[in-house]
N, C-alpha and C. Protein backbone atom coordinates (compact mmCIF):
# COMPACT_ATOMS: atom_id res chain seq x y z
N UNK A 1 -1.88 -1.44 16.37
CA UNK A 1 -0.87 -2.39 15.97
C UNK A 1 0.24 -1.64 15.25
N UNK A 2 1.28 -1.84 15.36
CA UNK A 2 2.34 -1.56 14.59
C UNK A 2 2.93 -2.32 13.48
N UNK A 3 3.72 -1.96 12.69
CA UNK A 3 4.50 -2.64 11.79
C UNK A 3 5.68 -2.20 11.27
N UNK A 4 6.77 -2.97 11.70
CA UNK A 4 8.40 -2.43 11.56
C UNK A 4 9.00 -3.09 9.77
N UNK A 5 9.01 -2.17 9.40
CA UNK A 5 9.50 -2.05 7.92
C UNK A 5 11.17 -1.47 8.07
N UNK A 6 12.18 -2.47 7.48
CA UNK A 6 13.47 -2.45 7.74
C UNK A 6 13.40 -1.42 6.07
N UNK A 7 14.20 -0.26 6.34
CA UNK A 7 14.17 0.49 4.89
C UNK A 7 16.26 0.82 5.29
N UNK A 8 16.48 0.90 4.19
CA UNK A 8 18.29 0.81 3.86
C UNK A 8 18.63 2.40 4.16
N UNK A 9 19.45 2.77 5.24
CA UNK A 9 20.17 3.85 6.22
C UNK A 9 19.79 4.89 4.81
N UNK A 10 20.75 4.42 3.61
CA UNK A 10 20.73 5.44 2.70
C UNK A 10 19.48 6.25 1.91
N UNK A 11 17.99 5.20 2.25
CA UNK A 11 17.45 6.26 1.51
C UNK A 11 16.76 7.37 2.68
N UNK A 12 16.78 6.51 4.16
CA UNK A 12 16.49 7.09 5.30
C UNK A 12 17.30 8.44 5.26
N UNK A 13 18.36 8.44 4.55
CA UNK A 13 19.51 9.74 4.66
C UNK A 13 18.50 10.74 3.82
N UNK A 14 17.51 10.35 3.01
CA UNK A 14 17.12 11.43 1.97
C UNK A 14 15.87 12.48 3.05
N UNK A 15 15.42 11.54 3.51
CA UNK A 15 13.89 12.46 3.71
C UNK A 15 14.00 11.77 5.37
N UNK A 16 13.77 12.57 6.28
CA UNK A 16 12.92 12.21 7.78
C UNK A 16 12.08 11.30 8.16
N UNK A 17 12.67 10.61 9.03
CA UNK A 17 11.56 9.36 9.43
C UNK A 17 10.02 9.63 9.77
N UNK A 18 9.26 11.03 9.99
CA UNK A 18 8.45 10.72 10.24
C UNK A 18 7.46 11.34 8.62
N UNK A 19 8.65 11.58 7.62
CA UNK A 19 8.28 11.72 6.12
C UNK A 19 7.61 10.34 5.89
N UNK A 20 8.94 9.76 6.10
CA UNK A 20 8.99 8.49 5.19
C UNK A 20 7.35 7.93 6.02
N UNK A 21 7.25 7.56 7.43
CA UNK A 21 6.14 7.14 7.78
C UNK A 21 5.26 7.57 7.29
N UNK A 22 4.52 8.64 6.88
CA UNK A 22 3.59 9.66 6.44
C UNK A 22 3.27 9.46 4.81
N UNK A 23 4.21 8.81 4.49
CA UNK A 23 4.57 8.87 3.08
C UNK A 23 4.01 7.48 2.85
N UNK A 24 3.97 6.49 3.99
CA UNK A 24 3.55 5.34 3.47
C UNK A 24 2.47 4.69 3.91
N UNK A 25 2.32 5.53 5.04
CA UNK A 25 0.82 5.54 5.40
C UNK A 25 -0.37 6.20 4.38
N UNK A 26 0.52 6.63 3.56
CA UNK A 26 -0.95 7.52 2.76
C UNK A 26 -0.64 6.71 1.19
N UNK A 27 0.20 5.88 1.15
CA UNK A 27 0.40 5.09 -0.22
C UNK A 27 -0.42 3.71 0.26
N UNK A 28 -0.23 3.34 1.53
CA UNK A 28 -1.02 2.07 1.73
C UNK A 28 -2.67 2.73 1.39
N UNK A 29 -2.95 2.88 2.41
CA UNK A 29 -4.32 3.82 2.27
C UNK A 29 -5.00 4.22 1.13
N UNK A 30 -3.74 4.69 0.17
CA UNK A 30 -4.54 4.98 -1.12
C UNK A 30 -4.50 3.75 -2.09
N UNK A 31 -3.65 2.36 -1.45
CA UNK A 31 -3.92 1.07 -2.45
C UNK A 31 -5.18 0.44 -1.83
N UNK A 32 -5.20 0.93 -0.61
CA UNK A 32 -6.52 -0.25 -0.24
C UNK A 32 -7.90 0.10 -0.65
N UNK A 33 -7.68 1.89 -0.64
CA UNK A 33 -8.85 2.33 -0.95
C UNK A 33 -9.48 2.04 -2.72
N UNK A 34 -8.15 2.01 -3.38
CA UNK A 34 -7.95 1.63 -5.05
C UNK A 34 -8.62 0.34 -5.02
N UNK A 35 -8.39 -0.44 -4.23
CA UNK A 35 -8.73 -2.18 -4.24
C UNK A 35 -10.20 -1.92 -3.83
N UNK A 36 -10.68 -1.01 -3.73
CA UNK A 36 -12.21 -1.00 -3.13
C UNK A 36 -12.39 -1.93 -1.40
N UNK A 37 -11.05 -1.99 -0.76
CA UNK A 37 -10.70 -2.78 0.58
C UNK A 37 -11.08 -1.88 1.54
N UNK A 38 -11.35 -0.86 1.97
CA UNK A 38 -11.68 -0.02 2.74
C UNK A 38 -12.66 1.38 2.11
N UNK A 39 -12.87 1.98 3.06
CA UNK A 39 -14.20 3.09 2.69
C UNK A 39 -12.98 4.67 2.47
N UNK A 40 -13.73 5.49 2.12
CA UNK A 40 -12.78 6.58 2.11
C UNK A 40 -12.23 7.15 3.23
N UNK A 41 -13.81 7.14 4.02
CA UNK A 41 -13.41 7.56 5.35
C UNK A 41 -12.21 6.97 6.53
N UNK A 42 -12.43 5.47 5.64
CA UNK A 42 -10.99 4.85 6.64
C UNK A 42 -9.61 4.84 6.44
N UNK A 43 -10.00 5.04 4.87
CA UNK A 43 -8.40 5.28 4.15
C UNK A 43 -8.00 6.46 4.47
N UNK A 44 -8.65 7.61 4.98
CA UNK A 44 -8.20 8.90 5.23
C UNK A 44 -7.80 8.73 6.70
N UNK A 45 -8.42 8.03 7.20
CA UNK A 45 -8.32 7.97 8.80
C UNK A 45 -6.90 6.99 8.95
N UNK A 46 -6.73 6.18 8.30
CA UNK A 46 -5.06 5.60 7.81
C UNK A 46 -4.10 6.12 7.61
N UNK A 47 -4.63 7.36 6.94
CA UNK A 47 -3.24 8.19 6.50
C UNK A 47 -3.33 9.39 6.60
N UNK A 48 -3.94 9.56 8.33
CA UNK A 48 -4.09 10.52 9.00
C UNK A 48 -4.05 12.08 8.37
N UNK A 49 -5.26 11.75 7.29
CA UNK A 49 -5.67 13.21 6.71
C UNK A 49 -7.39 13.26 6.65
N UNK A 50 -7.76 14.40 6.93
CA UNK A 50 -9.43 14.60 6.99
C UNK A 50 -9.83 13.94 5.06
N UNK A 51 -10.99 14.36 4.91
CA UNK A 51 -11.36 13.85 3.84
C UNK A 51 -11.26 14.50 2.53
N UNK A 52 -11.31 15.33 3.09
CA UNK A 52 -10.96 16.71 1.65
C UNK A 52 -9.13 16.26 1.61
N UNK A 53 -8.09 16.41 2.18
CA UNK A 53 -6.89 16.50 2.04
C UNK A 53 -6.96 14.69 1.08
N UNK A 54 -7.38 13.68 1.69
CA UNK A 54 -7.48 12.00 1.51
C UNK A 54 -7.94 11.92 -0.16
N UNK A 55 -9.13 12.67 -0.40
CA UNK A 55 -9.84 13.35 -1.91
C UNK A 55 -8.84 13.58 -2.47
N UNK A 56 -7.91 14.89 -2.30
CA UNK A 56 -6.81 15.59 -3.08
C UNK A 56 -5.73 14.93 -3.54
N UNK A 57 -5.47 13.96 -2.53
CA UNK A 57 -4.13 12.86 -2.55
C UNK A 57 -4.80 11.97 -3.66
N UNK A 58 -5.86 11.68 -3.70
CA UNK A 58 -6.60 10.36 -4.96
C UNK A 58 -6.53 10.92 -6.07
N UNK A 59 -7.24 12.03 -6.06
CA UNK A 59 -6.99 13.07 -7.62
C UNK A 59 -5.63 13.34 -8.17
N UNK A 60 -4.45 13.24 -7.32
CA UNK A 60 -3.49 13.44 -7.65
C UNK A 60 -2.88 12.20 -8.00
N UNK A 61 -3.29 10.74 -7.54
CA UNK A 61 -3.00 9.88 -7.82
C UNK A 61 -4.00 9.15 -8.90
N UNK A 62 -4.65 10.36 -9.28
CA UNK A 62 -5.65 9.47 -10.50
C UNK A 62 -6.44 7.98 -10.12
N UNK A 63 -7.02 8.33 -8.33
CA UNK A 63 -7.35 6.97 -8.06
C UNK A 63 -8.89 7.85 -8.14
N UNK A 64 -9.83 6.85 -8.56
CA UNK A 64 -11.56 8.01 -8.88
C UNK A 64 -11.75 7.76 -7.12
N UNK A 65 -12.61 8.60 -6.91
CA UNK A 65 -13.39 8.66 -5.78
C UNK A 65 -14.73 8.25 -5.53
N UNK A 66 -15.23 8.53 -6.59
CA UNK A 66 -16.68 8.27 -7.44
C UNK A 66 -16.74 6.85 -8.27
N UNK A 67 -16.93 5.90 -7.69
CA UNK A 67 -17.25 4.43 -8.77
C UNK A 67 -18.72 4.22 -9.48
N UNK A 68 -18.89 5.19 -10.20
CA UNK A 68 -20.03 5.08 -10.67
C UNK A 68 -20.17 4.71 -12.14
N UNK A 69 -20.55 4.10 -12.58
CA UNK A 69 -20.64 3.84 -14.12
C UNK A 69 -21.93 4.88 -14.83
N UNK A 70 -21.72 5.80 -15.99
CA UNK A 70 -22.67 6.19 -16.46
C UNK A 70 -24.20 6.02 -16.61
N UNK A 71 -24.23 4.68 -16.83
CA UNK A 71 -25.80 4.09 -17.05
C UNK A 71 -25.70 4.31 -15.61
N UNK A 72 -25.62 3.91 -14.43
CA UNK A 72 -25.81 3.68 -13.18
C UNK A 72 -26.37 6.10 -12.90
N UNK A 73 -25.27 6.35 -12.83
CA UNK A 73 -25.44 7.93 -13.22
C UNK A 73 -26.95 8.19 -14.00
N UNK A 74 -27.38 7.94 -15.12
CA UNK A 74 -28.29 8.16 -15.57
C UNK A 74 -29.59 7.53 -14.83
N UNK A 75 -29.98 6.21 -14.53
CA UNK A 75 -30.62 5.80 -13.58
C UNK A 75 -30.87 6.63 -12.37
N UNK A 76 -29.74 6.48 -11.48
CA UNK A 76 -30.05 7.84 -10.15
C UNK A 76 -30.74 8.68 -10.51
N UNK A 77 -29.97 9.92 -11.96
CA UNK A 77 -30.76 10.76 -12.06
C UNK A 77 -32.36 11.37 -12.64
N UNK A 78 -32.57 9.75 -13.41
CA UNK A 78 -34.08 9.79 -13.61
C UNK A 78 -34.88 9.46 -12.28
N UNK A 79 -34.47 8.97 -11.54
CA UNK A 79 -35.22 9.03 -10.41
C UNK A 79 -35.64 9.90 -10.04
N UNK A 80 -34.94 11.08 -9.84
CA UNK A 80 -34.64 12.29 -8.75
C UNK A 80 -35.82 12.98 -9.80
């Protein structure tokens, strides 16, 4: 599916259309993945980067990767 997003000539003048696409494919991706709306693997597959590059983009956006709560952390690891 596609989706046509009307963006104003002038900021198109700053950066390359297939920036700007790239650029917002990996900002959607990294809100849905934030919303807990998709898996990592799909949000990377959204914004057409493997999983390590999809990882790097979250860390840089201070989105966690890891939803784990401590007590939950401690639990697992008395198991093991």
């Amino acid at each position: 599916m596609q989706i046509a997003v009307e963006v104003p000539s002038d900021f198109m003048a700053l950066r390359e259309k297939q920036t700007v696409e790239q650029e917002m494919r990996l900002s959607y991706a990294l809100q849905l993945f934030k919303n807990a709306e998709i898996t990592l693997s799909k949000a990377a597959q959204l914004a057409g980067y493997n999983h390590y590059e999809f990882i790097d983009a979250c860390k840089k956006e201070r989105i966690p990767v890891i939803n784990i709560s401590k007590e939950e952390l401690l639990n697992e690891l008395k198991d093991l």
